[in-house]
C-alpha atoms as a PDB file:
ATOM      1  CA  UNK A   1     -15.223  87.923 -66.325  1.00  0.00           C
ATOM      2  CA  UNK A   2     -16.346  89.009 -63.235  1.00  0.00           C
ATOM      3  CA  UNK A   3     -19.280  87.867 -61.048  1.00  0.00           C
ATOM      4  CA  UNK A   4     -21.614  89.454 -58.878  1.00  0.00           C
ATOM      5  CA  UNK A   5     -22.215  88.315 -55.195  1.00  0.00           C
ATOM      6  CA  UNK A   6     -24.498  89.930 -52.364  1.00  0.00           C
ATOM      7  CA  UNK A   7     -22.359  91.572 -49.088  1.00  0.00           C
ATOM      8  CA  UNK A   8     -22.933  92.622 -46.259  1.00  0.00           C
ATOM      9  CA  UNK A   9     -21.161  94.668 -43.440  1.00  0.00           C
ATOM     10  CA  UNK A  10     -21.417  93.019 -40.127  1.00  0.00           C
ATOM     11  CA  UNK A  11     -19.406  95.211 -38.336  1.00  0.00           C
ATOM     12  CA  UNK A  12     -16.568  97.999 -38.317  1.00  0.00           C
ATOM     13  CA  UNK A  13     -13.607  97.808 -36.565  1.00  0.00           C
ATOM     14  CA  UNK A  14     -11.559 100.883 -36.080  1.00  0.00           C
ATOM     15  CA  UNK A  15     -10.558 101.919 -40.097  1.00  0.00           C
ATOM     16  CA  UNK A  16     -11.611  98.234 -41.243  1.00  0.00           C
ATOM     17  CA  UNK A  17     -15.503  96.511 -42.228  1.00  0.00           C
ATOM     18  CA  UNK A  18     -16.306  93.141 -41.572  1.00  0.00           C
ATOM     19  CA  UNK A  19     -18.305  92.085 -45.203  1.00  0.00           C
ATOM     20  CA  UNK A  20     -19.616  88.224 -45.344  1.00  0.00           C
ATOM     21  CA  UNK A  21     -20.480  86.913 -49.069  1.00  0.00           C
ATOM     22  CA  UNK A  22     -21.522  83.478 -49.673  1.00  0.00           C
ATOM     23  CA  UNK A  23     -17.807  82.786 -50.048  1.00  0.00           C
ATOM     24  CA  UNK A  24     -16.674  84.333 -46.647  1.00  0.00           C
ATOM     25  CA  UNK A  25     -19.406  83.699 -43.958  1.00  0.00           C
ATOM     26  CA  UNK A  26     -19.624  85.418 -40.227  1.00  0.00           C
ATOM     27  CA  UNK A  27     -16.729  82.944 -39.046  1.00  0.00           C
ATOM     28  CA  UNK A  28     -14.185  84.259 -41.321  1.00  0.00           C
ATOM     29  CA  UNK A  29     -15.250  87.750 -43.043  1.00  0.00           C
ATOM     30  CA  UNK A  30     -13.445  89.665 -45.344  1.00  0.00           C
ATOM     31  CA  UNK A  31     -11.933  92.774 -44.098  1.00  0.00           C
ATOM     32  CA  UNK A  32     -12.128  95.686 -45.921  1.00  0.00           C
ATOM     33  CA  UNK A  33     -11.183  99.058 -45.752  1.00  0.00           C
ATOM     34  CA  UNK A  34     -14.060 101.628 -44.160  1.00  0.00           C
ATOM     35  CA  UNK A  35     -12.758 104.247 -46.521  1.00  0.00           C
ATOM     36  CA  UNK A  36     -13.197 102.000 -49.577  1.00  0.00           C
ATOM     37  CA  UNK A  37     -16.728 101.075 -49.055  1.00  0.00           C
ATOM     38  CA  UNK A  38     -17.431 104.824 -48.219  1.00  0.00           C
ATOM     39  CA  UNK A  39     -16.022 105.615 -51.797  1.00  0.00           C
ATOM     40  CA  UNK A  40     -17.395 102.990 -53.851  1.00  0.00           C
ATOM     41  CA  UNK A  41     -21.028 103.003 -52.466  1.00  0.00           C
ATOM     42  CA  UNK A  42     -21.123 106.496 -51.029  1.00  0.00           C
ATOM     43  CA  UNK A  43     -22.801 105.286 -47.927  1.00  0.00           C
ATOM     44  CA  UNK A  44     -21.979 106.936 -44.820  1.00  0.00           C
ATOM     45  CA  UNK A  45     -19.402 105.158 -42.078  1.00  0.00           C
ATOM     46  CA  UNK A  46     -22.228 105.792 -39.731  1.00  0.00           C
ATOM     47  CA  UNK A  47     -24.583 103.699 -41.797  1.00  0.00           C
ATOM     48  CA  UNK A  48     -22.591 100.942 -42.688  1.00  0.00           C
ATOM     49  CA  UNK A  49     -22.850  98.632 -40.265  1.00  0.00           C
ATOM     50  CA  UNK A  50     -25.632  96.311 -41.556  1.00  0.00           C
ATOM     51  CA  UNK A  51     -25.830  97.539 -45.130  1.00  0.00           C
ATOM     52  CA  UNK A  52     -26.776  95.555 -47.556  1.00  0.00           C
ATOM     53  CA  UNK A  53     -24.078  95.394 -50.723  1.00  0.00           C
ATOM     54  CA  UNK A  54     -23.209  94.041 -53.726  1.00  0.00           C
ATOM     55  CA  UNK A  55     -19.685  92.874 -54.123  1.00  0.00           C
ATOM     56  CA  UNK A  56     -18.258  92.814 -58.012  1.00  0.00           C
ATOM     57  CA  UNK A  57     -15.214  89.645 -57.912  1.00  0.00           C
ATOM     58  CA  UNK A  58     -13.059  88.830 -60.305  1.00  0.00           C
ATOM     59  CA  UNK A  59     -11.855  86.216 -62.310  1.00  0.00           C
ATOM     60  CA  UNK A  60      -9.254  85.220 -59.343  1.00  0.00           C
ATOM     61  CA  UNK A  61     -12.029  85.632 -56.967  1.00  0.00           C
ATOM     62  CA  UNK A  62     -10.717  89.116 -55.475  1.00  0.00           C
ATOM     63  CA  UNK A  63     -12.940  91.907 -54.215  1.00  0.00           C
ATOM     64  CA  UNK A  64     -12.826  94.411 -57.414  1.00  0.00           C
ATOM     65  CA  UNK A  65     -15.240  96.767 -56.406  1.00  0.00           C
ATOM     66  CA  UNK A  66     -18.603  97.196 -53.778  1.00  0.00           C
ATOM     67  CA  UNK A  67     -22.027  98.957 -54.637  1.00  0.00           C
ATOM     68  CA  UNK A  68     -25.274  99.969 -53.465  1.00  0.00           C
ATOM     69  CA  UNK A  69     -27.313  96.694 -53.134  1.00  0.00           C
END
């Protein structure tokens, strides 16, 4: 089953995104791939820093999939 949590892209970093979820806070973020959040959500690189997601986690607790929030 998989659970859904609220994201949010602090920062990018060259080809990587800096998303916090109430799991992984500002001190330790979980990078992600720029190109992956530009797939999933559709969102522009240029409008990612600071968007609001919503990050789909699985049963393990890894990242499955990001949307629009």
């Amino acid at each position: 089953m998989s659970e859904r949590l609220s994201a949010h892209v602090l920062l990018l970093i060259g080809d990587q995104a800096e998303v916090t979820t109430p799991h992984r806070d500002h001190t330790d973020p979980e990078r992600v791939p720029v190109e992956r959040l530009i797939r999933e959500t559709g969102i522009p690189r240029d409008e990612l820093a600071g968007a609001e997601l919503v990050a789909i986690v699985d049963a393990d607790g890894r990242l499955e999939r990001f949307e629009r929030a």
